[in-house]
PDB file of N, CA and C in Angstrom:
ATOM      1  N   UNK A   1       1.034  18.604 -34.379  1.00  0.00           N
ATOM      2  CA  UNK A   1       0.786  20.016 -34.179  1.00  0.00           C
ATOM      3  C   UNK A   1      -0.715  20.300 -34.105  1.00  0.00           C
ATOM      4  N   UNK A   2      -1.384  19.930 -35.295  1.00  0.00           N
ATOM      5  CA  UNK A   2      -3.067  19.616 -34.868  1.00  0.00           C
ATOM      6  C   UNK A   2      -3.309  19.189 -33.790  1.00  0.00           C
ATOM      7  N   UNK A   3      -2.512  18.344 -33.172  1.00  0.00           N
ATOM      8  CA  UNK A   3      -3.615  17.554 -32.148  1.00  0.00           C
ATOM      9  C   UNK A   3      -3.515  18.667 -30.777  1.00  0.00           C
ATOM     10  N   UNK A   4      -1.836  19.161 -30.930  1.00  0.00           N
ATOM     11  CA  UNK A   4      -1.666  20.373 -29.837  1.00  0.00           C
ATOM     12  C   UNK A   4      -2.838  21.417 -30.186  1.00  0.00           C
ATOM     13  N   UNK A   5      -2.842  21.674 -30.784  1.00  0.00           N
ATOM     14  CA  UNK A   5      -4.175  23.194 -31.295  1.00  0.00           C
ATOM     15  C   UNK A   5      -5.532  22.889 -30.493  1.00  0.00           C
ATOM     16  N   UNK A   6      -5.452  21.355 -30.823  1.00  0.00           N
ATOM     17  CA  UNK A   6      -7.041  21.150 -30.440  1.00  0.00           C
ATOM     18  C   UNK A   6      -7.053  20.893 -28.885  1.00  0.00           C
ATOM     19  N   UNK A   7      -5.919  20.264 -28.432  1.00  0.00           N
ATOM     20  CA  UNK A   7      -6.372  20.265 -27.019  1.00  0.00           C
ATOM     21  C   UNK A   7      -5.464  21.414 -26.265  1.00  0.00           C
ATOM     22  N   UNK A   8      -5.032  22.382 -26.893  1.00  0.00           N
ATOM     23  CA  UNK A   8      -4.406  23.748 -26.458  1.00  0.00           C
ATOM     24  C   UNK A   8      -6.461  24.397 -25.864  1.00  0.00           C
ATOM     25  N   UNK A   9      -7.183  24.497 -27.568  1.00  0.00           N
ATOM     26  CA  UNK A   9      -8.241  24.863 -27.195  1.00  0.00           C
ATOM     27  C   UNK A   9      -8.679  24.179 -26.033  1.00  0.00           C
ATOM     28  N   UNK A  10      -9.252  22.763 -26.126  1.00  0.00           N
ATOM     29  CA  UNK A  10     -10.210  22.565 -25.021  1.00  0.00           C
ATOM     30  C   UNK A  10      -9.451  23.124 -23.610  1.00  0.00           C
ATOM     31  N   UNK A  11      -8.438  23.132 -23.292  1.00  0.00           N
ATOM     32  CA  UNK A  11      -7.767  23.244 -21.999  1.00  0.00           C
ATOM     33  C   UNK A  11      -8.432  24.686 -21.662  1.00  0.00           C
ATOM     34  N   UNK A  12      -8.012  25.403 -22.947  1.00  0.00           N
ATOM     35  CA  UNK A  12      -8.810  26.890 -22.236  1.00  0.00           C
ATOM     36  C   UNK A  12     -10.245  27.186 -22.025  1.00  0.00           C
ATOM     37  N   UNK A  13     -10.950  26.089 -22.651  1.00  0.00           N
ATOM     38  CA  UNK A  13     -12.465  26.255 -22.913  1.00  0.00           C
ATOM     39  C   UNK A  13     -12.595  25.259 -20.947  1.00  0.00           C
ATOM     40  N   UNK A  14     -11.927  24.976 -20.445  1.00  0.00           N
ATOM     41  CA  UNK A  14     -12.123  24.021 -19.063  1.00  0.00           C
ATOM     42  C   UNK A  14     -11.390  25.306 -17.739  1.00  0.00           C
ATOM     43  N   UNK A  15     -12.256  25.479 -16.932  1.00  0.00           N
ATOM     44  CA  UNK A  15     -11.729  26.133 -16.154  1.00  0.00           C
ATOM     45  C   UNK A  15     -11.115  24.787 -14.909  1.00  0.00           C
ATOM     46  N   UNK A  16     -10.647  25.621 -14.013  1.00  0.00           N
ATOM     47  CA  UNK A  16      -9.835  24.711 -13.065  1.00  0.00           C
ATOM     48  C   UNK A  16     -10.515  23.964 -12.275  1.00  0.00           C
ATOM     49  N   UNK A  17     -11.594  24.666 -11.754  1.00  0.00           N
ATOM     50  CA  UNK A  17     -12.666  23.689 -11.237  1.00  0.00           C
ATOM     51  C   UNK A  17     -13.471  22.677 -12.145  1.00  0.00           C
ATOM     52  N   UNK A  18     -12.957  22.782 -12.753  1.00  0.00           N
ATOM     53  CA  UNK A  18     -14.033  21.304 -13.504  1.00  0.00           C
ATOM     54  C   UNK A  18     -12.715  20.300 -13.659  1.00  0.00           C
ATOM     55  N   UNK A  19     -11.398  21.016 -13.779  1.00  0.00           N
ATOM     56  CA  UNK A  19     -10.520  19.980 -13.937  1.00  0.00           C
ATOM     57  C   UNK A  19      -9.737  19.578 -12.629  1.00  0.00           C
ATOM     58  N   UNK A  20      -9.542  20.375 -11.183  1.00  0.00           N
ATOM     59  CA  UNK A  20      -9.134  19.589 -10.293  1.00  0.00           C
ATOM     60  C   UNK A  20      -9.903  18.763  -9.838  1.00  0.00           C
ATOM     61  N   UNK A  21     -11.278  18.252  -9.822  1.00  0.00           N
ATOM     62  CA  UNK A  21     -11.781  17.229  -8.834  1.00  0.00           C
ATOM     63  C   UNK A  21     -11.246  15.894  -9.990  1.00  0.00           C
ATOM     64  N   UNK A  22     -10.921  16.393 -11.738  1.00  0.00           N
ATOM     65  CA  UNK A  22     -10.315  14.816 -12.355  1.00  0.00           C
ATOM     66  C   UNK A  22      -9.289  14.676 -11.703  1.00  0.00           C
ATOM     67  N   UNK A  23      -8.259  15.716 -11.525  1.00  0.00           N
ATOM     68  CA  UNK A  23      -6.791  15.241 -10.701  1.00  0.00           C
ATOM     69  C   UNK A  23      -7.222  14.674  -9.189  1.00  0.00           C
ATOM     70  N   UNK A  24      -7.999  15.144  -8.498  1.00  0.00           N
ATOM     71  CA  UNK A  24      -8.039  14.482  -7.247  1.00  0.00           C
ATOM     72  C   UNK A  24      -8.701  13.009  -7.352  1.00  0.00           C
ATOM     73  N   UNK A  25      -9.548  12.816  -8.015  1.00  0.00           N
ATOM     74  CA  UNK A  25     -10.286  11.421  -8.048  1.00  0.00           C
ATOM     75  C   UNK A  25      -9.010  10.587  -8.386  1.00  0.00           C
ATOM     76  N   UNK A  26      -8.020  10.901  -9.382  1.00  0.00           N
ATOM     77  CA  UNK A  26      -7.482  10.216  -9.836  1.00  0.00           C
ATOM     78  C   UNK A  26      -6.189   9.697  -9.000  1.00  0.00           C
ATOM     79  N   UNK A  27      -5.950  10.667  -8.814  1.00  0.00           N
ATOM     80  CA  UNK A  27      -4.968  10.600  -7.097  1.00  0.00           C
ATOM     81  C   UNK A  27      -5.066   9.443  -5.858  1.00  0.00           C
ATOM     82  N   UNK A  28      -6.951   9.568  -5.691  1.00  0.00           N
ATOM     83  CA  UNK A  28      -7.077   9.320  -4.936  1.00  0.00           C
ATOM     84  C   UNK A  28      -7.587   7.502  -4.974  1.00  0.00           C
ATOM     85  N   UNK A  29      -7.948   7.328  -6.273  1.00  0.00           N
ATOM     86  CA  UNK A  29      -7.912   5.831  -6.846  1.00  0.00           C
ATOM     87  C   UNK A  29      -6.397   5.409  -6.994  1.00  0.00           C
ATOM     88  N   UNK A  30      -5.364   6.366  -7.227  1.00  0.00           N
ATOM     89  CA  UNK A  30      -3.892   5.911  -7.077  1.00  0.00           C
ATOM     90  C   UNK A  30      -3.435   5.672  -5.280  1.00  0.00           C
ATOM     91  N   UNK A  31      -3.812   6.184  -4.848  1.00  0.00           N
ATOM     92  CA  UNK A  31      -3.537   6.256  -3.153  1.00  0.00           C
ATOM     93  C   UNK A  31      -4.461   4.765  -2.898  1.00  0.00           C
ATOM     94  N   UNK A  32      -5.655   4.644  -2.804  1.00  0.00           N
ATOM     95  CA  UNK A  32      -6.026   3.621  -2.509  1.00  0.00           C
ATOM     96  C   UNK A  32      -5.653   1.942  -3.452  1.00  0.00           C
ATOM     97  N   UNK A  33      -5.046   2.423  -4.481  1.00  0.00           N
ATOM     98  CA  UNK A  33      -4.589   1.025  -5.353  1.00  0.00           C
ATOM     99  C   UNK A  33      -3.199   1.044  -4.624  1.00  0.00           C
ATOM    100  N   UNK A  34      -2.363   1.594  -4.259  1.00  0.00           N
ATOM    101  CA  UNK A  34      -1.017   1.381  -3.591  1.00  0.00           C
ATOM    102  C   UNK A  34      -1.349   1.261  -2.103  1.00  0.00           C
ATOM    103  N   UNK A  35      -2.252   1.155  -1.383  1.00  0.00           N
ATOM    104  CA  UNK A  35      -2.358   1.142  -0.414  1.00  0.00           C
ATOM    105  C   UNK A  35      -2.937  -0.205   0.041  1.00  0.00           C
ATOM    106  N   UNK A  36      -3.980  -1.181  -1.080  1.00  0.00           N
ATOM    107  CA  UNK A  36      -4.208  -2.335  -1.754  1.00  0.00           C
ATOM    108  C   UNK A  36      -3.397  -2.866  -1.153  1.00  0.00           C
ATOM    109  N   UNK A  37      -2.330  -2.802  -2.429  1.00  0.00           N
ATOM    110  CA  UNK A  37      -1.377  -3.288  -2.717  1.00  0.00           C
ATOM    111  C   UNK A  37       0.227  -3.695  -1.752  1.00  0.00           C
ATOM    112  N   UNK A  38      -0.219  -2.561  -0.772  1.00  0.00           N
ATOM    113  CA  UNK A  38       0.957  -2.714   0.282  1.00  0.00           C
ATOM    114  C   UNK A  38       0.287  -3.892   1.478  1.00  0.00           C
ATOM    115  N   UNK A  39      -0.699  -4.008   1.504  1.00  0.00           N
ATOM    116  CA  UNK A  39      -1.420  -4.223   2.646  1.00  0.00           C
ATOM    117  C   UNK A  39      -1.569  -5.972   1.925  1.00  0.00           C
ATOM    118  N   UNK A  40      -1.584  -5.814   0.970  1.00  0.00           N
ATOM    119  CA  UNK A  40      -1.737  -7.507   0.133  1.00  0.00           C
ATOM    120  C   UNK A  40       0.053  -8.005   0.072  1.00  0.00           C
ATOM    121  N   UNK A  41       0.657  -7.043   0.125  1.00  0.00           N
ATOM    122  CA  UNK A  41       2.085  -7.738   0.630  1.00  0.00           C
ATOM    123  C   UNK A  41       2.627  -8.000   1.751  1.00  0.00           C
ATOM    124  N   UNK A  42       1.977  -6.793   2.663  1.00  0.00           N
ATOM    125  CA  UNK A  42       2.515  -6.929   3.900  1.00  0.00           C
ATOM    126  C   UNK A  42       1.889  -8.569   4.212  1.00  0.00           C
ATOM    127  N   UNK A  43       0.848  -8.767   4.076  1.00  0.00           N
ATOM    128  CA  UNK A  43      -0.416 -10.225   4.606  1.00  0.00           C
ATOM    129  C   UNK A  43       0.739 -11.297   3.681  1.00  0.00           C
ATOM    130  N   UNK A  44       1.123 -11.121   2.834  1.00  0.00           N
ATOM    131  CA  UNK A  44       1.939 -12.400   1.997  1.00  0.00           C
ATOM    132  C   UNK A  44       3.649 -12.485   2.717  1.00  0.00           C
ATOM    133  N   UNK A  45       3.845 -10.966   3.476  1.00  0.00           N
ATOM    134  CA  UNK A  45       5.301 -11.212   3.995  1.00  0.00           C
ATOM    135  C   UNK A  45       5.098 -11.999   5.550  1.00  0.00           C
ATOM    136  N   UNK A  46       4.033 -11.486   5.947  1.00  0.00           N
ATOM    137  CA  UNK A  46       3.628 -12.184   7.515  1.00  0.00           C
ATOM    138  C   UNK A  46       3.192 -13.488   7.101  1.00  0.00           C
ATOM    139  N   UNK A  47       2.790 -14.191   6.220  1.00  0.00           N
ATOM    140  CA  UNK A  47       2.365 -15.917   5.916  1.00  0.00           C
ATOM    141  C   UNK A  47       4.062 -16.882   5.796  1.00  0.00           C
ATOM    142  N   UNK A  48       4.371 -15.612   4.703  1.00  0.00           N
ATOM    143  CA  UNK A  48       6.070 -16.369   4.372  1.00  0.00           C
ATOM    144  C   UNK A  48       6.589 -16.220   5.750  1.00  0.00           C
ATOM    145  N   UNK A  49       7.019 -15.211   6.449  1.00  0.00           N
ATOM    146  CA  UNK A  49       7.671 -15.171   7.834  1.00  0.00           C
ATOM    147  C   UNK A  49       7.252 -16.377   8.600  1.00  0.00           C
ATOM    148  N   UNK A  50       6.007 -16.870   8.863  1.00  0.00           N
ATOM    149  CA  UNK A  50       5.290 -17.265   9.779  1.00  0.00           C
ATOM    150  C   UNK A  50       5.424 -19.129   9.660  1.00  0.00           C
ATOM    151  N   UNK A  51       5.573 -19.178   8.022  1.00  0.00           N
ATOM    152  CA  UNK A  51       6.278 -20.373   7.518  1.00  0.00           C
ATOM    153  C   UNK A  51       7.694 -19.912   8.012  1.00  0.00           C
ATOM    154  N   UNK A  52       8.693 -19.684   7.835  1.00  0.00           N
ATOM    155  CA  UNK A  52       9.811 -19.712   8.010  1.00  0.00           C
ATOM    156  C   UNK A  52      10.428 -19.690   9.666  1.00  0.00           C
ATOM    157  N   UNK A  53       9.339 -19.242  10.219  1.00  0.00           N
ATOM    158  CA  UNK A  53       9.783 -19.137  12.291  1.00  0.00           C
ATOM    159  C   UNK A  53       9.105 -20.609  12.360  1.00  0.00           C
ATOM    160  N   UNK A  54       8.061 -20.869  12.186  1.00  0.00           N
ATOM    161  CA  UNK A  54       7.910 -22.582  12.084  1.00  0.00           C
ATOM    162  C   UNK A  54       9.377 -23.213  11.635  1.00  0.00           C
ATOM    163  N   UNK A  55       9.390 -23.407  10.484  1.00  0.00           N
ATOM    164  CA  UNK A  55      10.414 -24.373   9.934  1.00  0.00           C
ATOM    165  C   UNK A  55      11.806 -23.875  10.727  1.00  0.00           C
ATOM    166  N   UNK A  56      11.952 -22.762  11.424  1.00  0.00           N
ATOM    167  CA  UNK A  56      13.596 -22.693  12.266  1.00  0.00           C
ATOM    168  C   UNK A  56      12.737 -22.842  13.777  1.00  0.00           C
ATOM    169  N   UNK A  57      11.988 -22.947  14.130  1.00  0.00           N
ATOM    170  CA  UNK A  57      11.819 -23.180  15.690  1.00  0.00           C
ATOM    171  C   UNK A  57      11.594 -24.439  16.210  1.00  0.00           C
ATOM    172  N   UNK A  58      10.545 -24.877  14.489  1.00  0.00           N
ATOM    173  CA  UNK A  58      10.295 -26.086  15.165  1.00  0.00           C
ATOM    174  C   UNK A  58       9.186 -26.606  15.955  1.00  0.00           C
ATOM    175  N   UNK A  59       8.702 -25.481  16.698  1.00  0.00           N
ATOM    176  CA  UNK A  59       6.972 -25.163  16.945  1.00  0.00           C
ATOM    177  C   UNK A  59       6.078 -25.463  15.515  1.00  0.00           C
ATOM    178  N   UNK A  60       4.962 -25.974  16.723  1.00  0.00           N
ATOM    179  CA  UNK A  60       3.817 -26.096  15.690  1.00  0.00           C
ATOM    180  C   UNK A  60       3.242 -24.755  15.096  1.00  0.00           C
ATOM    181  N   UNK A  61       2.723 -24.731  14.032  1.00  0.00           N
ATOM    182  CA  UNK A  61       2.602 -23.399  13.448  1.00  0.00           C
ATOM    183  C   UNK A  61       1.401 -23.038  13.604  1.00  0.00           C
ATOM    184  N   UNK A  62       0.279 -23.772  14.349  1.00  0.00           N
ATOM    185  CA  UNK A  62      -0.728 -22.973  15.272  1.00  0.00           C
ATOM    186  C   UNK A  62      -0.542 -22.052  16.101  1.00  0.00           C
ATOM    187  N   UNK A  63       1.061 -22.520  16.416  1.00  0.00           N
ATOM    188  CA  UNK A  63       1.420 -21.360  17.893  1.00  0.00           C
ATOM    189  C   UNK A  63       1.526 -19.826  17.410  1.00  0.00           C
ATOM    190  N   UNK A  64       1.418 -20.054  15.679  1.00  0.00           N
ATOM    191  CA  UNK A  64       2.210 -18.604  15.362  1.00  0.00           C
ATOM    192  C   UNK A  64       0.337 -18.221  14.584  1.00  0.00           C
ATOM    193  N   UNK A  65       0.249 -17.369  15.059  1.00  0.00           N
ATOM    194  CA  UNK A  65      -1.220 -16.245  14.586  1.00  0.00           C
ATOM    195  C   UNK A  65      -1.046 -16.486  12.787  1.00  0.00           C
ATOM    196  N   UNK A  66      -2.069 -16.910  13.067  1.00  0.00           N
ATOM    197  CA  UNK A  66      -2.702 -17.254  11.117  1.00  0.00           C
ATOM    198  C   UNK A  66      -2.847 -15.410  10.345  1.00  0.00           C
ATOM    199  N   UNK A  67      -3.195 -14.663  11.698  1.00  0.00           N
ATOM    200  CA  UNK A  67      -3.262 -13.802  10.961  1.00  0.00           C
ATOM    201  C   UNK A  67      -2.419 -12.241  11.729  1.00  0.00           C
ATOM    202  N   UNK A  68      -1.888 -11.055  11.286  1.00  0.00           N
ATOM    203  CA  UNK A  68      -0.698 -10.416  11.503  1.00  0.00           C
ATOM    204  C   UNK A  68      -1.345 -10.116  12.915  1.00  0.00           C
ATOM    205  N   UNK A  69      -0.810  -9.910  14.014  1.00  0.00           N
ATOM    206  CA  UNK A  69      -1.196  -9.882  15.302  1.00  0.00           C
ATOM    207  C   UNK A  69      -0.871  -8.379  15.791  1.00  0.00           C
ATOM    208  N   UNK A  70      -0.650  -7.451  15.003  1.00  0.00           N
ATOM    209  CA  UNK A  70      -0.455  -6.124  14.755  1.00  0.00           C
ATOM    210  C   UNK A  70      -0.510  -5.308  13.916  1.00  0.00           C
ATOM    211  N   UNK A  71      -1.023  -3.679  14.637  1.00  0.00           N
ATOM    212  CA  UNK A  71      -1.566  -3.011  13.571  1.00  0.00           C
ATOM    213  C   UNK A  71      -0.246  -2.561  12.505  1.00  0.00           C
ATOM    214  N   UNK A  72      -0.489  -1.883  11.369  1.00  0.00           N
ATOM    215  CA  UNK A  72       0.854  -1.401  10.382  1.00  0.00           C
ATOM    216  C   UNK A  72       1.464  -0.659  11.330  1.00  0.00           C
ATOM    217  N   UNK A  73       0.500   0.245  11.942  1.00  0.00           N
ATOM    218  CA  UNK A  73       1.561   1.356  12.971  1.00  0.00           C
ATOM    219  C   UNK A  73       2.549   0.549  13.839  1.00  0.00           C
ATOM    220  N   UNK A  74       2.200  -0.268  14.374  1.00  0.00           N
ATOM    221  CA  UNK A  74       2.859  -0.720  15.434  1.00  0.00           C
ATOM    222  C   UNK A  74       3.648  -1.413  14.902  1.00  0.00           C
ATOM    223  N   UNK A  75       3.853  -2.100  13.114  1.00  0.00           N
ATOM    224  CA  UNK A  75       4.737  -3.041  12.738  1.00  0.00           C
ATOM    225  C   UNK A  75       5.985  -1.618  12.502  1.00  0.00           C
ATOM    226  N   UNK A  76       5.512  -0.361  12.150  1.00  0.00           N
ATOM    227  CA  UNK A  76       6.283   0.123  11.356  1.00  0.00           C
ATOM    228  C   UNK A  76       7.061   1.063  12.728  1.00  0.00           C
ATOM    229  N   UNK A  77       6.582   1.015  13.886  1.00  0.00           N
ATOM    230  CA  UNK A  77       7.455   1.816  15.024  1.00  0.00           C
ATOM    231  C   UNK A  77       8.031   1.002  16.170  1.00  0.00           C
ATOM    232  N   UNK A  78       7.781  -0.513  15.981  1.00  0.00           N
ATOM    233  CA  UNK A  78       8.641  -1.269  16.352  1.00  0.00           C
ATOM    234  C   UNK A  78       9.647  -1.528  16.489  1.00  0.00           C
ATOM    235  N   UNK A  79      10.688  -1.355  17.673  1.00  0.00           N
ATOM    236  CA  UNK A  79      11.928  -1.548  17.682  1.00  0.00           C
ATOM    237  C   UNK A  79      12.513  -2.843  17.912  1.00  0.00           C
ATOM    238  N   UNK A  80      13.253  -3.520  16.464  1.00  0.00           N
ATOM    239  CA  UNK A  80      13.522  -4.753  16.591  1.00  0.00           C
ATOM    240  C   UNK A  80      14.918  -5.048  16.704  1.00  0.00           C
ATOM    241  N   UNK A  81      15.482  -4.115  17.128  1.00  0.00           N
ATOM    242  CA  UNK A  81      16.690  -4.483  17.662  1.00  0.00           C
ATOM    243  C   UNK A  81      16.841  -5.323  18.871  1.00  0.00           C
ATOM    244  N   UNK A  82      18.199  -6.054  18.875  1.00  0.00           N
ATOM    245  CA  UNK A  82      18.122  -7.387  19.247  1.00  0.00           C
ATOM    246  C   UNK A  82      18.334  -7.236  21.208  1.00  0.00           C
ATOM    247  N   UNK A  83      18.715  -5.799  21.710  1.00  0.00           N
ATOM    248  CA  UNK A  83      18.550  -5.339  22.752  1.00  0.00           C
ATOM    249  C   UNK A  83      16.601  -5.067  23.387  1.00  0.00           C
ATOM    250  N   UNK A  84      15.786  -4.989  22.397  1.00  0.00           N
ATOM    251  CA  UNK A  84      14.647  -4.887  22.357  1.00  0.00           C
ATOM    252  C   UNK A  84      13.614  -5.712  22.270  1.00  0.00           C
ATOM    253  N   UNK A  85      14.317  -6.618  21.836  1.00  0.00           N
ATOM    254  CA  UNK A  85      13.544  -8.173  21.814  1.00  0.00           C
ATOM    255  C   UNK A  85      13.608  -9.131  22.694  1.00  0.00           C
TER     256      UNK A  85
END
Protein backbone atom coordinates (compact mmCIF):
# COMPACT_ATOMS: atom_id res chain seq x y z
CA UNK A 1 0.00 0.00 0.00
CA UNK A 2 3.08 2.34 0.72
CA UNK A 3 4.69 1.57 -2.24
CA UNK A 4 1.16 2.46 -4.20
CA UNK A 5 1.10 6.04 -2.31
CA UNK A 6 4.50 6.70 -3.37
CA UNK A 7 4.37 6.00 -6.89
CA UNK A 8 0.50 7.14 -7.02
CA UNK A 9 2.52 10.53 -6.05
CA UNK A 10 5.35 10.53 -8.47
CA UNK A 11 2.90 9.64 -11.43
CA UNK A 12 1.12 12.91 -10.67
CA UNK A 13 4.23 14.95 -10.01
CA UNK A 14 5.23 13.57 -14.13
CA UNK A 15 3.25 15.11 -16.73
CA UNK A 16 2.65 13.13 -20.03
CA UNK A 17 5.24 14.60 -21.91
CA UNK A 18 8.05 13.62 -19.96
CA UNK A 19 6.50 10.18 -19.79
CA UNK A 20 5.49 9.34 -23.49
CA UNK A 21 8.91 9.70 -25.19
CA UNK A 22 9.82 6.57 -22.07
CA UNK A 23 6.88 4.59 -23.73
CA UNK A 24 8.03 5.32 -27.22
CA UNK A 25 11.82 4.64 -26.79
CA UNK A 26 10.80 1.63 -25.25
CA UNK A 27 8.53 0.45 -27.97
CA UNK A 28 10.75 1.27 -30.24
CA UNK A 29 13.93 -0.83 -28.80
CA UNK A 30 11.02 -3.61 -28.65
CA UNK A 31 10.22 -3.17 -32.50
CA UNK A 32 13.78 -3.21 -33.44
CA UNK A 33 14.78 -6.37 -31.01
CA UNK A 34 11.85 -8.42 -32.79
CA UNK A 35 12.72 -7.29 -35.93
CA UNK A 36 16.56 -8.60 -35.04
CA UNK A 37 15.28 -11.36 -34.28
CA UNK A 38 12.98 -12.25 -37.22
CA UNK A 39 15.54 -11.39 -39.72
CA UNK A 40 18.25 -13.76 -37.66
CA UNK A 41 15.65 -16.55 -38.28
CA UNK A 42 14.52 -15.91 -41.42
CA UNK A 43 18.85 -16.10 -42.50
CA UNK A 44 18.89 -19.58 -40.26
CA UNK A 45 15.50 -20.87 -42.16
CA UNK A 46 17.10 -19.98 -45.74
CA UNK A 47 20.72 -21.91 -44.63
CA UNK A 48 18.51 -25.00 -43.25
CA UNK A 49 16.26 -24.88 -46.55
CA UNK A 50 19.27 -24.47 -48.71
CA UNK A 51 20.90 -27.61 -46.91
CA UNK A 52 17.88 -29.56 -47.39
CA UNK A 53 17.16 -28.65 -51.55
CA UNK A 54 20.92 -29.80 -51.77
CA UNK A 55 20.54 -33.05 -49.94
CA UNK A 56 16.92 -33.83 -52.10
CA UNK A 57 18.26 -32.55 -55.52
CA UNK A 58 21.41 -33.59 -55.35
CA UNK A 59 23.00 -30.41 -56.92
CA UNK A 60 26.00 -29.00 -55.73
CA UNK A 61 25.17 -26.50 -53.11
CA UNK A 62 27.10 -23.67 -54.78
CA UNK A 63 24.24 -23.74 -57.21
CA UNK A 64 21.96 -22.63 -54.35
CA UNK A 65 22.82 -18.65 -53.18
CA UNK A 66 24.86 -18.72 -49.85
CA UNK A 67 22.87 -15.91 -49.21
CA UNK A 68 18.64 -15.26 -49.35
CA UNK A 69 18.32 -14.10 -53.02
CA UNK A 70 15.22 -12.03 -51.99
CA UNK A 71 13.94 -9.19 -50.37
CA UNK A 72 11.35 -10.11 -47.05
CA UNK A 73 8.72 -8.37 -49.25
CA UNK A 74 9.04 -10.47 -52.00
CA UNK A 75 9.53 -13.72 -49.69
CA UNK A 76 6.33 -12.73 -47.93
CA UNK A 77 4.03 -11.94 -51.36
CA UNK A 78 5.22 -14.80 -53.12
CA UNK A 79 2.97 -17.14 -54.55
CA UNK A 80 4.15 -20.64 -53.94
CA UNK A 81 1.61 -22.55 -55.04
CA UNK A 82 2.49 -25.42 -57.04
CA UNK A 83 0.48 -23.88 -60.24
CA UNK A 84 2.98 -20.87 -59.70
CA UNK A 85 6.10 -22.48 -59.58
Amino acid sequence: MVTWQSLSKQAEQLSWREIAPQGYRQRLALIWQLVRSLLEGTMAAYADARTKAQAKTGLPIALFPAELPFTWEQAMTQDLTSEAV
